[in-house]
Protein backbone atom coordinates (compact mmCIF):
# COMPACT_ATOMS: atom_id res chain seq x y z
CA UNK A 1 0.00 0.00 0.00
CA UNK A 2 1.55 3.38 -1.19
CA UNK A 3 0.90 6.70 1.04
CA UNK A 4 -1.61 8.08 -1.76
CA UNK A 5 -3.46 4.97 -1.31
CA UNK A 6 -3.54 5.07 2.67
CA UNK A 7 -4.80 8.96 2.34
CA UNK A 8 -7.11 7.79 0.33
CA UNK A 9 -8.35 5.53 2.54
CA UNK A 10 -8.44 7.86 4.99
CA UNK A 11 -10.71 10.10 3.12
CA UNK A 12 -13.31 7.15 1.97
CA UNK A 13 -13.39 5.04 5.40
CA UNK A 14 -13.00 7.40 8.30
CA UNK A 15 -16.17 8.63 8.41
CA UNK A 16 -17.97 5.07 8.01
CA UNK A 17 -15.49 4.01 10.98
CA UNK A 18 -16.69 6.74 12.99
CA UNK A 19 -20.49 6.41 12.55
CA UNK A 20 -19.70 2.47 13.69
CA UNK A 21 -18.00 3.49 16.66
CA UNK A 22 -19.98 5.75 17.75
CA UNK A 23 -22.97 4.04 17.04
CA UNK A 24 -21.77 1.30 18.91
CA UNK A 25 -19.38 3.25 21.90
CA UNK A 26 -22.21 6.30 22.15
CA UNK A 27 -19.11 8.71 22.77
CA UNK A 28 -18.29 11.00 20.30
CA UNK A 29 -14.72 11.11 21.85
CA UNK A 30 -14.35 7.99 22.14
CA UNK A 31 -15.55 7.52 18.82
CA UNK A 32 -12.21 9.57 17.43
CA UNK A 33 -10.16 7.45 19.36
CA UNK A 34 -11.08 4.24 17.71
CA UNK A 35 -10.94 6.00 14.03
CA UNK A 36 -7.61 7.39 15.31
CA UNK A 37 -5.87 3.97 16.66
CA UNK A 38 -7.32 2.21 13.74
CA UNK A 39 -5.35 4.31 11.25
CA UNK A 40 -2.90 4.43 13.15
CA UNK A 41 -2.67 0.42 13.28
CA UNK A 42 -3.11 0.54 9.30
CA UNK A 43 0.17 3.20 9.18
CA UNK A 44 2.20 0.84 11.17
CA UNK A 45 1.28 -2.23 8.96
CA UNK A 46 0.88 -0.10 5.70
CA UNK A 47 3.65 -2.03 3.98
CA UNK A 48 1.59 -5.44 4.95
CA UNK A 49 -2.02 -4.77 3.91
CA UNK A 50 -2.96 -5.13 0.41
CA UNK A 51 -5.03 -1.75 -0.89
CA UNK A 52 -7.99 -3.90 -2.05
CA UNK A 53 -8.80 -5.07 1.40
CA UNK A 54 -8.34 -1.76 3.65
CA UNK A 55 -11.64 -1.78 4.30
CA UNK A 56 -11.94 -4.79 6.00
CA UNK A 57 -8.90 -4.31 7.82
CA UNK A 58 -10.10 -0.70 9.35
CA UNK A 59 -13.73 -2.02 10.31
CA UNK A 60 -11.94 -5.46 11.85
CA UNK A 61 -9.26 -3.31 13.64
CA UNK A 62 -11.70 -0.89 14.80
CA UNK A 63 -14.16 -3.51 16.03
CA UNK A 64 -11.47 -4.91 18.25
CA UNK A 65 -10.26 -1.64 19.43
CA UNK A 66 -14.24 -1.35 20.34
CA UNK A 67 -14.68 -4.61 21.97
CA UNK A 68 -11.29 -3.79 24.38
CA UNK A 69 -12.96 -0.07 24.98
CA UNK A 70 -16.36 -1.76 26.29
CA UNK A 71 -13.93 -4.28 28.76
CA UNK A 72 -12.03 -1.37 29.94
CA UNK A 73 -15.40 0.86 30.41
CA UNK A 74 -17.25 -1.79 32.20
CA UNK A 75 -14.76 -1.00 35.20
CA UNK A 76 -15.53 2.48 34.84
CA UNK A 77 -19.05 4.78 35.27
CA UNK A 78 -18.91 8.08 32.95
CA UNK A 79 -20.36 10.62 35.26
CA UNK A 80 -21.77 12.92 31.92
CA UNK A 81 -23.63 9.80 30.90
CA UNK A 82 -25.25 9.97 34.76
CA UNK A 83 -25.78 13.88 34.05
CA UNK A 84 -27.41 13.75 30.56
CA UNK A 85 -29.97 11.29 32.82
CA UNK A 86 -31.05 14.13 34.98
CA UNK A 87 -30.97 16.72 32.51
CA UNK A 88 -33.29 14.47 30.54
CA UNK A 89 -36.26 13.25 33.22
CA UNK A 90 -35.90 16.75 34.66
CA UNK A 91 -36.59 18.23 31.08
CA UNK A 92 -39.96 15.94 31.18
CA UNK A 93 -39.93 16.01 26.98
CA UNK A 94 -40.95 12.75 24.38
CA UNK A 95 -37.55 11.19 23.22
CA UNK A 96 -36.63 11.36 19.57
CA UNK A 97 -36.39 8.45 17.23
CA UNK A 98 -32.66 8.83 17.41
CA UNK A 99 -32.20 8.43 21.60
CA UNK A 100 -35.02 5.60 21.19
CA UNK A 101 -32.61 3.71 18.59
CA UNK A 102 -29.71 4.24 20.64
CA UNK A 103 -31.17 3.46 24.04
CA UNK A 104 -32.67 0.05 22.06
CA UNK A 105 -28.95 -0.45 20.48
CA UNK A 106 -27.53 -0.20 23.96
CA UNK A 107 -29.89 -3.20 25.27
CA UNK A 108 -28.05 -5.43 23.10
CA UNK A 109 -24.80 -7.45 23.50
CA UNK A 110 -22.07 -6.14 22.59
CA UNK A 111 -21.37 -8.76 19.74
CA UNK A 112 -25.23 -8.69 18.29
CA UNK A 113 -25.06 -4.72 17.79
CA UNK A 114 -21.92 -4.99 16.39
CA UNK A 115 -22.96 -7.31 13.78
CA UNK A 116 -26.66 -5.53 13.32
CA UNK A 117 -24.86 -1.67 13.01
CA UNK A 118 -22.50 -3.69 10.47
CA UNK A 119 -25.13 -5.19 8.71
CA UNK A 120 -28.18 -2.34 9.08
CA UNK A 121 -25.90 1.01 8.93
CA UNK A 122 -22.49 0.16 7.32
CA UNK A 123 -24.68 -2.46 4.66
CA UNK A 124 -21.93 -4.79 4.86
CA UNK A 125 -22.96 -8.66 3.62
CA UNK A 126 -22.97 -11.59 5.86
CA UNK A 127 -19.66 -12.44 4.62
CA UNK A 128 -18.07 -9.24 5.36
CA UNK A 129 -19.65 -9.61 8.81
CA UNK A 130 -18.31 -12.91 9.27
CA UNK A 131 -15.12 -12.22 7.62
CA UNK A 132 -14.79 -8.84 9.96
CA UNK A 133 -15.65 -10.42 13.45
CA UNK A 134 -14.15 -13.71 13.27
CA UNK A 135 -17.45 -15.75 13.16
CA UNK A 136 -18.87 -17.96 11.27
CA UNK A 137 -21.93 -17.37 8.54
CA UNK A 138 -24.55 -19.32 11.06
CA UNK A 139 -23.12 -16.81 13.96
CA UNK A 140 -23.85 -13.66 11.91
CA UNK A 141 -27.24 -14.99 10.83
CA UNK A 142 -28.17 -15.32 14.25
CA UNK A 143 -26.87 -13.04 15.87
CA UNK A 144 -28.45 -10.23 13.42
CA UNK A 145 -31.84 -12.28 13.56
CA UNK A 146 -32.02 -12.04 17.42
CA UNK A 147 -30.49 -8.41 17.47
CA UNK A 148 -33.61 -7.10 15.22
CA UNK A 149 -35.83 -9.37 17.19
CA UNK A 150 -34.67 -7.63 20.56
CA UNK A 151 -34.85 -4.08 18.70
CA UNK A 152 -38.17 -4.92 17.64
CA UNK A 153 -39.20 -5.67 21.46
CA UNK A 154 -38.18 -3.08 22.91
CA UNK A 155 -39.60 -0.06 20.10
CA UNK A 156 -42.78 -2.17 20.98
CA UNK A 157 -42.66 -2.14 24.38
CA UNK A 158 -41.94 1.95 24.14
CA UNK A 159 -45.17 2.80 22.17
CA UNK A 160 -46.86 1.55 25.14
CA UNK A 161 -45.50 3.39 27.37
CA UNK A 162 -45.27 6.84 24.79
């Protein structure tokens, strides 16, 4: 891979990495971070990785960036997440369709809304799923299948309650 074709790269995939990320971390800074380390990774391998398959390599390297972020923030508690709570049920307002996807994104586990924001907002095929996360077709199926399913629940259960 020649530097014009790692800029290049940069320009078509960071954004797409991003949206991913922060789709799947819900922090815009953290977000950066992941789109940051993952290009970072690419730089230090760019003599390694053919041109053709950047893509893949970004979205895997930034999904296992994600997946160590989640392990190390499990340990943790944001206190602006606990803030944005208050601010909200003191604010008494209807949720948008956005915080209602999110909030139902962040019910899931952390490997079915990888594989649903994959598959839903990146439009990768099963194969790229598979091929990006390390499982197998049958995994991705499923794991998409009972993702939506859960989604589905949950939106339900909302228009109840709204």
């Amino acid at each position: 891979m020649t530097v014009s074709e790692y800029n290049t790269a940069v320009d078509v995939h960071a954004d797409g990495i991003y949206r991913f990320a922060l789709k799947h971390l819900r922090d815009e800074d953290v977000a950066k971070d992941v789109v940051q380390e993952s290009f970072a990774r690419l730089w230090m391998k760019v003599e390694e990785v053919d041109a053709s398959k950047v893509k893949s390599y970004l979205f895997t390297t930034a999904h296992h960036i994600m997946v160590d972020e989640v392990r190390k923030g499990g340990r943790s508690t944001r206190m602006e997440e606990h803030h944005e709570d208050l601010q909200y049920t003191s604010q008494g307002g209807q949720p948008d369709l956005k915080e209602i996807l999110d909030a139902a994104l962040a019910t899931l586990p952390d490997v079915q809304r990888s594989v649903v924001l994959l598959r839903d907002l990146e439009g990768y095929t099963y194969e790229e799923i598979a091929e990006l996360t390390g499982l197998n077709l049958t995994q991705v199926k499923v794991y998409i299948y009972r993702g939506r399913t859960a989604l589905k629940e949950y939106i339900g259960k909302l228009d109840v309650v709204v």
